[in-house]
C-alpha atoms as a PDB file:
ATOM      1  CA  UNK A   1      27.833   4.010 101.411  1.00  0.00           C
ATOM      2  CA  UNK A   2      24.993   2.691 103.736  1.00  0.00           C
ATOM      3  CA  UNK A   3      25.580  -0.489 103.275  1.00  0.00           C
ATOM      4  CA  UNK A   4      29.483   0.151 103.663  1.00  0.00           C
ATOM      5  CA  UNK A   5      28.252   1.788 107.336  1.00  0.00           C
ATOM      6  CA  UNK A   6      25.876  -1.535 108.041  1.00  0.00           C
ATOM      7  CA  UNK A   7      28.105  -3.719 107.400  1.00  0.00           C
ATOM      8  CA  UNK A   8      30.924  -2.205 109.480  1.00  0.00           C
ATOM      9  CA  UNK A   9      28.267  -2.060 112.234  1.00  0.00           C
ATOM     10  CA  UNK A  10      27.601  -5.562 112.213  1.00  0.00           C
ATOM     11  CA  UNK A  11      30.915  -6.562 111.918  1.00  0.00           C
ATOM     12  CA  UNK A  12      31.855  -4.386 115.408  1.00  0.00           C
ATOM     13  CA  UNK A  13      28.619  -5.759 116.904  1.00  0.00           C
ATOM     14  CA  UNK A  14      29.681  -9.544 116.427  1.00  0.00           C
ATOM     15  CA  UNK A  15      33.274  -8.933 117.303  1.00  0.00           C
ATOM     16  CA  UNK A  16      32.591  -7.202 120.449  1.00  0.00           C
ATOM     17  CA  UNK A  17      29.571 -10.372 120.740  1.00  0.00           C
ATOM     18  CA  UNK A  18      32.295 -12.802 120.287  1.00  0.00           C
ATOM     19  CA  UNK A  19      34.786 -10.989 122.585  1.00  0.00           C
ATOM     20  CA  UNK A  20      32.096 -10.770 125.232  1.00  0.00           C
ATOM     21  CA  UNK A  21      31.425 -14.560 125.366  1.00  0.00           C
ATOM     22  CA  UNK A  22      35.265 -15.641 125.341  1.00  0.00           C
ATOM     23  CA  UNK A  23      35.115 -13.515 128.540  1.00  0.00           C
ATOM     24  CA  UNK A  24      32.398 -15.403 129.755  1.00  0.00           C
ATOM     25  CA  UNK A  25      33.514 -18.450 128.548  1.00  0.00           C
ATOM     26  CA  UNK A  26      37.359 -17.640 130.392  1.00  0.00           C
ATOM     27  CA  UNK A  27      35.484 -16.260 134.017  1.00  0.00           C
ATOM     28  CA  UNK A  28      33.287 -19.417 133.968  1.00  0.00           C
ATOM     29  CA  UNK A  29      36.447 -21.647 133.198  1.00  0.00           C
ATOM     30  CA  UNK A  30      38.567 -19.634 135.924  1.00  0.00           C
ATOM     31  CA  UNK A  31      35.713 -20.491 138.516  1.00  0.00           C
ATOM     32  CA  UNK A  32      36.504 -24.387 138.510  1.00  0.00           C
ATOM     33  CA  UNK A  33      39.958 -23.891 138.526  1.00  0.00           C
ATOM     34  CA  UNK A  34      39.283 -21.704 141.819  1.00  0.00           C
ATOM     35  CA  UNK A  35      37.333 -24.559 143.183  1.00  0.00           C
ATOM     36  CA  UNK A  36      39.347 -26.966 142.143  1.00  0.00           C
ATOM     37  CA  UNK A  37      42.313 -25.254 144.367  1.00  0.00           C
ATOM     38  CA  UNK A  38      39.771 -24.798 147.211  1.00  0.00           C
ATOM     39  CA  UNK A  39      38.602 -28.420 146.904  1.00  0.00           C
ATOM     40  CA  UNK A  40      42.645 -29.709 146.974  1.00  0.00           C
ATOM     41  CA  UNK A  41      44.017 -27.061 149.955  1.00  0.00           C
ATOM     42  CA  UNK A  42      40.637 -28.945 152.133  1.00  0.00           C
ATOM     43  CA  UNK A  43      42.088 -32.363 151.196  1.00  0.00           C
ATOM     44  CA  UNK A  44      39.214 -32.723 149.401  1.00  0.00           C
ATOM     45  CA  UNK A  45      40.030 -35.230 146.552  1.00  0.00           C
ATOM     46  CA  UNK A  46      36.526 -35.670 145.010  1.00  0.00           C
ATOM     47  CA  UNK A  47      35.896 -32.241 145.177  1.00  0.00           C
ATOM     48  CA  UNK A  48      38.573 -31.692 142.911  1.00  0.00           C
ATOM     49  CA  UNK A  49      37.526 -34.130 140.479  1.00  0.00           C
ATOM     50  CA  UNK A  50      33.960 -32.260 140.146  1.00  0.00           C
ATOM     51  CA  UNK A  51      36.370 -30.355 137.545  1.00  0.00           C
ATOM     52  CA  UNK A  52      36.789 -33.565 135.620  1.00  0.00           C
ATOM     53  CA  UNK A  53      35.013 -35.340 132.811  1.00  0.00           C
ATOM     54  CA  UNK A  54      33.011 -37.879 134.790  1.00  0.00           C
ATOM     55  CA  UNK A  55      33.662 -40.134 131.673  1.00  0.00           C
ATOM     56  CA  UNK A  56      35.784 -43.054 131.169  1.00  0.00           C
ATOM     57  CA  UNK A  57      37.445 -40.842 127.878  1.00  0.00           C
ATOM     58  CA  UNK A  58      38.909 -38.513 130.227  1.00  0.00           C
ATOM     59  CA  UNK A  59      42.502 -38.573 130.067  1.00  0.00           C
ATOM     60  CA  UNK A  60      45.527 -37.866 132.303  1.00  0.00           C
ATOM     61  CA  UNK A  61      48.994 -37.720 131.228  1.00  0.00           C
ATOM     62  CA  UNK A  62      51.986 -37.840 133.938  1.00  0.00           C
ATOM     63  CA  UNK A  63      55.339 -39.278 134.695  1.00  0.00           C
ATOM     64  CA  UNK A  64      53.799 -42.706 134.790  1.00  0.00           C
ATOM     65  CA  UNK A  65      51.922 -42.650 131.638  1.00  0.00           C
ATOM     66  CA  UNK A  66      48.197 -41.624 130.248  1.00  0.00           C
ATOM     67  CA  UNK A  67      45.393 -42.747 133.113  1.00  0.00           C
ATOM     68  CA  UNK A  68      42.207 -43.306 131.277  1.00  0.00           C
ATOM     69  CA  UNK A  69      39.032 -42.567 132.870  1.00  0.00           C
ATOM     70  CA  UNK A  70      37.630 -40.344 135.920  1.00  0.00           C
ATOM     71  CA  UNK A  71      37.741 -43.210 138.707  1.00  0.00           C
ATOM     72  CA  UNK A  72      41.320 -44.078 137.802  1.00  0.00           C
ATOM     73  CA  UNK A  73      41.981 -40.669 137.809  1.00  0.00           C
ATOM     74  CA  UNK A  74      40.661 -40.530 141.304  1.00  0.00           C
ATOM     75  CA  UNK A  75      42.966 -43.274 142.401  1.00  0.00           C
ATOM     76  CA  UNK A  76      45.889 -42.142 141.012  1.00  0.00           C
ATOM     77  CA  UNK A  77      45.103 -38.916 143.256  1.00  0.00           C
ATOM     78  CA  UNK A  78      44.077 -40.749 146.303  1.00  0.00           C
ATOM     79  CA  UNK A  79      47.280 -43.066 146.066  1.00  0.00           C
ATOM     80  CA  UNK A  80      49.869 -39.627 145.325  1.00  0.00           C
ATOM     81  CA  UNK A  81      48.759 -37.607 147.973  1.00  0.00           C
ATOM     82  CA  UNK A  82      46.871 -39.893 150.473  1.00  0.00           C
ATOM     83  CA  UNK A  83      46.737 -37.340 153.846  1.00  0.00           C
ATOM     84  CA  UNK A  84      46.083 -33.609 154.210  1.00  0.00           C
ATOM     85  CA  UNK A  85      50.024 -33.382 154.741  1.00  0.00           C
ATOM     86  CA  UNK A  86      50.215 -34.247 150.777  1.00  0.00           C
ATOM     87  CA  UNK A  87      47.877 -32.479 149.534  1.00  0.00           C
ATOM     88  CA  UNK A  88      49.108 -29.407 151.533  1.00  0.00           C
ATOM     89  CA  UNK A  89      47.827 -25.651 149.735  1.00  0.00           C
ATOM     90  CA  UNK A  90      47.380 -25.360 146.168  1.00  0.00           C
ATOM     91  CA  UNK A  91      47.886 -22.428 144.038  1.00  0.00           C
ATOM     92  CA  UNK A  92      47.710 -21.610 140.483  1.00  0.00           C
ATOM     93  CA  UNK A  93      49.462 -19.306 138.322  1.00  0.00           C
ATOM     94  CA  UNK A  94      47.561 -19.040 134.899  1.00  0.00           C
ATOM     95  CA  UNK A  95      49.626 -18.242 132.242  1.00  0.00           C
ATOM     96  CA  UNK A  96      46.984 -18.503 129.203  1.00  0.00           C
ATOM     97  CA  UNK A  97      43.515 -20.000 128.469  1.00  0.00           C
ATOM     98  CA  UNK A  98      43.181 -19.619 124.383  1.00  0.00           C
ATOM     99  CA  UNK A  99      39.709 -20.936 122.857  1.00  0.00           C
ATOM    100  CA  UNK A 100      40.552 -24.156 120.226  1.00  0.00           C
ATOM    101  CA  UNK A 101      37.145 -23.775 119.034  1.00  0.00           C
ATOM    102  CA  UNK A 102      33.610 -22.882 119.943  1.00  0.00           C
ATOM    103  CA  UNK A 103      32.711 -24.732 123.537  1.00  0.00           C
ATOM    104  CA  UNK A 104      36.795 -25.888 123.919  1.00  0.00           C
ATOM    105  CA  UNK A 105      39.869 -23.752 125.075  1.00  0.00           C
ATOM    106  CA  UNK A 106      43.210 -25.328 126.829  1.00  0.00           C
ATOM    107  CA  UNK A 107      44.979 -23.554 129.673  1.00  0.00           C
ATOM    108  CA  UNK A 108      48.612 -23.246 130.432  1.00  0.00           C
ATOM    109  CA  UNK A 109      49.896 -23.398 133.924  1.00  0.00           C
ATOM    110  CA  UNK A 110      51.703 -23.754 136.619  1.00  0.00           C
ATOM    111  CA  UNK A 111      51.000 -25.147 140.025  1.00  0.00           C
ATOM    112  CA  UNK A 112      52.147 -24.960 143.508  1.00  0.00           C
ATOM    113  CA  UNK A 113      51.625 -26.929 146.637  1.00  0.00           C
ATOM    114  CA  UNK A 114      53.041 -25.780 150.120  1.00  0.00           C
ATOM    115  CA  UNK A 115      53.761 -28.602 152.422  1.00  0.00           C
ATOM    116  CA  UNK A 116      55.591 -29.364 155.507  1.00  0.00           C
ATOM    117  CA  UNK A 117      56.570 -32.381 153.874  1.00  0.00           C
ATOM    118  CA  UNK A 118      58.155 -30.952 151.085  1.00  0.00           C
ATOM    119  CA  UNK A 119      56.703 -28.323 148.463  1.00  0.00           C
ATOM    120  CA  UNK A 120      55.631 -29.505 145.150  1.00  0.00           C
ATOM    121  CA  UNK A 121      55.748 -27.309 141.707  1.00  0.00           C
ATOM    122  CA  UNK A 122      55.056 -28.360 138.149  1.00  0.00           C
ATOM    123  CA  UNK A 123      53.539 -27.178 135.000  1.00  0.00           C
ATOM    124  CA  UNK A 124      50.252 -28.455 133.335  1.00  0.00           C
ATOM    125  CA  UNK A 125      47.681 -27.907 130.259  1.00  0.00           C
ATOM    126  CA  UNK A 126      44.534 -28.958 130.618  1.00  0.00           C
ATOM    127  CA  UNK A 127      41.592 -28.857 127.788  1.00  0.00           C
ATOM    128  CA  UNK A 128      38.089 -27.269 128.756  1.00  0.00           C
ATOM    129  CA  UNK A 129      35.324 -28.346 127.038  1.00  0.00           C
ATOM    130  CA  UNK A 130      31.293 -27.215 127.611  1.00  0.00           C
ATOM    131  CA  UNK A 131      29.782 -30.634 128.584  1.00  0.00           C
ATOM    132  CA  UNK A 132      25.795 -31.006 129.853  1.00  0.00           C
ATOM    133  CA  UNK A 133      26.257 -26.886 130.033  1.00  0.00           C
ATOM    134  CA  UNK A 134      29.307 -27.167 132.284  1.00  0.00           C
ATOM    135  CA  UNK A 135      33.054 -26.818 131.679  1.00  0.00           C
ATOM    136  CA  UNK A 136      34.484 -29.654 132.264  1.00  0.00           C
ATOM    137  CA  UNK A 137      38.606 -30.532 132.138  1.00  0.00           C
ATOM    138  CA  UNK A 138      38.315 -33.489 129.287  1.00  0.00           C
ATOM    139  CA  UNK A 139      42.656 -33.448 129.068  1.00  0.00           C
ATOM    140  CA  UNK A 140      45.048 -33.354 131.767  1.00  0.00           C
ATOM    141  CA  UNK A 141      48.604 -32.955 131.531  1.00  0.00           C
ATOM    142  CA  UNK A 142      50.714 -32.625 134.460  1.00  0.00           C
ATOM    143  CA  UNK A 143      54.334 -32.779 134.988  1.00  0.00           C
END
């Protein structure tokens, strides 16, 4: 019977362990998102990309295709939305961030962008992954 008890106990210890780091894990992942909009709604391209992979692996996927790479990531920003009046206010709506395995989730969303030239909504998933200690966006796609 005592080792019925321990066993329960360690099983509630490491379950409320794991629970406790997917929280973590989910706050920490929230945070660059919420610089990521702060970086965009300043017209702040590069600032935005801090969320990025710096890595030539990192990959976009769009209405023209899969971008390879954090620079040509960067210019397919810079060439979209090329003045403050494009890159207008961004907002998020997070529908779900579920883990794919330890140190990776992805992250359903949607995302809005007031403009006086014209408002701009879509939907994306991106995949986290813990790089060098930080989370990084390794996947983008963005419709």
């Amino acid at each position: 019977m005592k080792k019925l008890v321990m066993l329960l106990c360690m099983v509630c210890f490491f379950t409320g362990f794991s629970q406790t780091n997917e929280e973590a894990d989910i706050k920490a992942i929230n945070k660059v998102l919420k610089k990521q909009r702060i970086a965009w709604s300043n017209n702040n391209l590069e600032g935005y990309m801090e969320g990025y992979w710096k890595s030539d692996s990192l990959k976009f996927y769009g209405s023209n295709g899969v971008t390879h790479g954090w620079e040509n990531t960067l210019e397919r920003y810079q060439k979209a939305y090329p003045t403050e009046d494009h890159t207008g206010k961004l907002s998020f709506r997070i529908n779900d961030i579920t883990k794919i395995s330890e140190g990776a989730y992805y992250v359903l969303g949607e995302y809005h962008i007031k403009r006086d030239l014209g408002n701009a909504d879509g939907i994306f998933m991106v995949i986290f992954k813990i790089i060098n200690g930080e989370w990084k966006i390794i996947a983008d796609t963005s419709t």
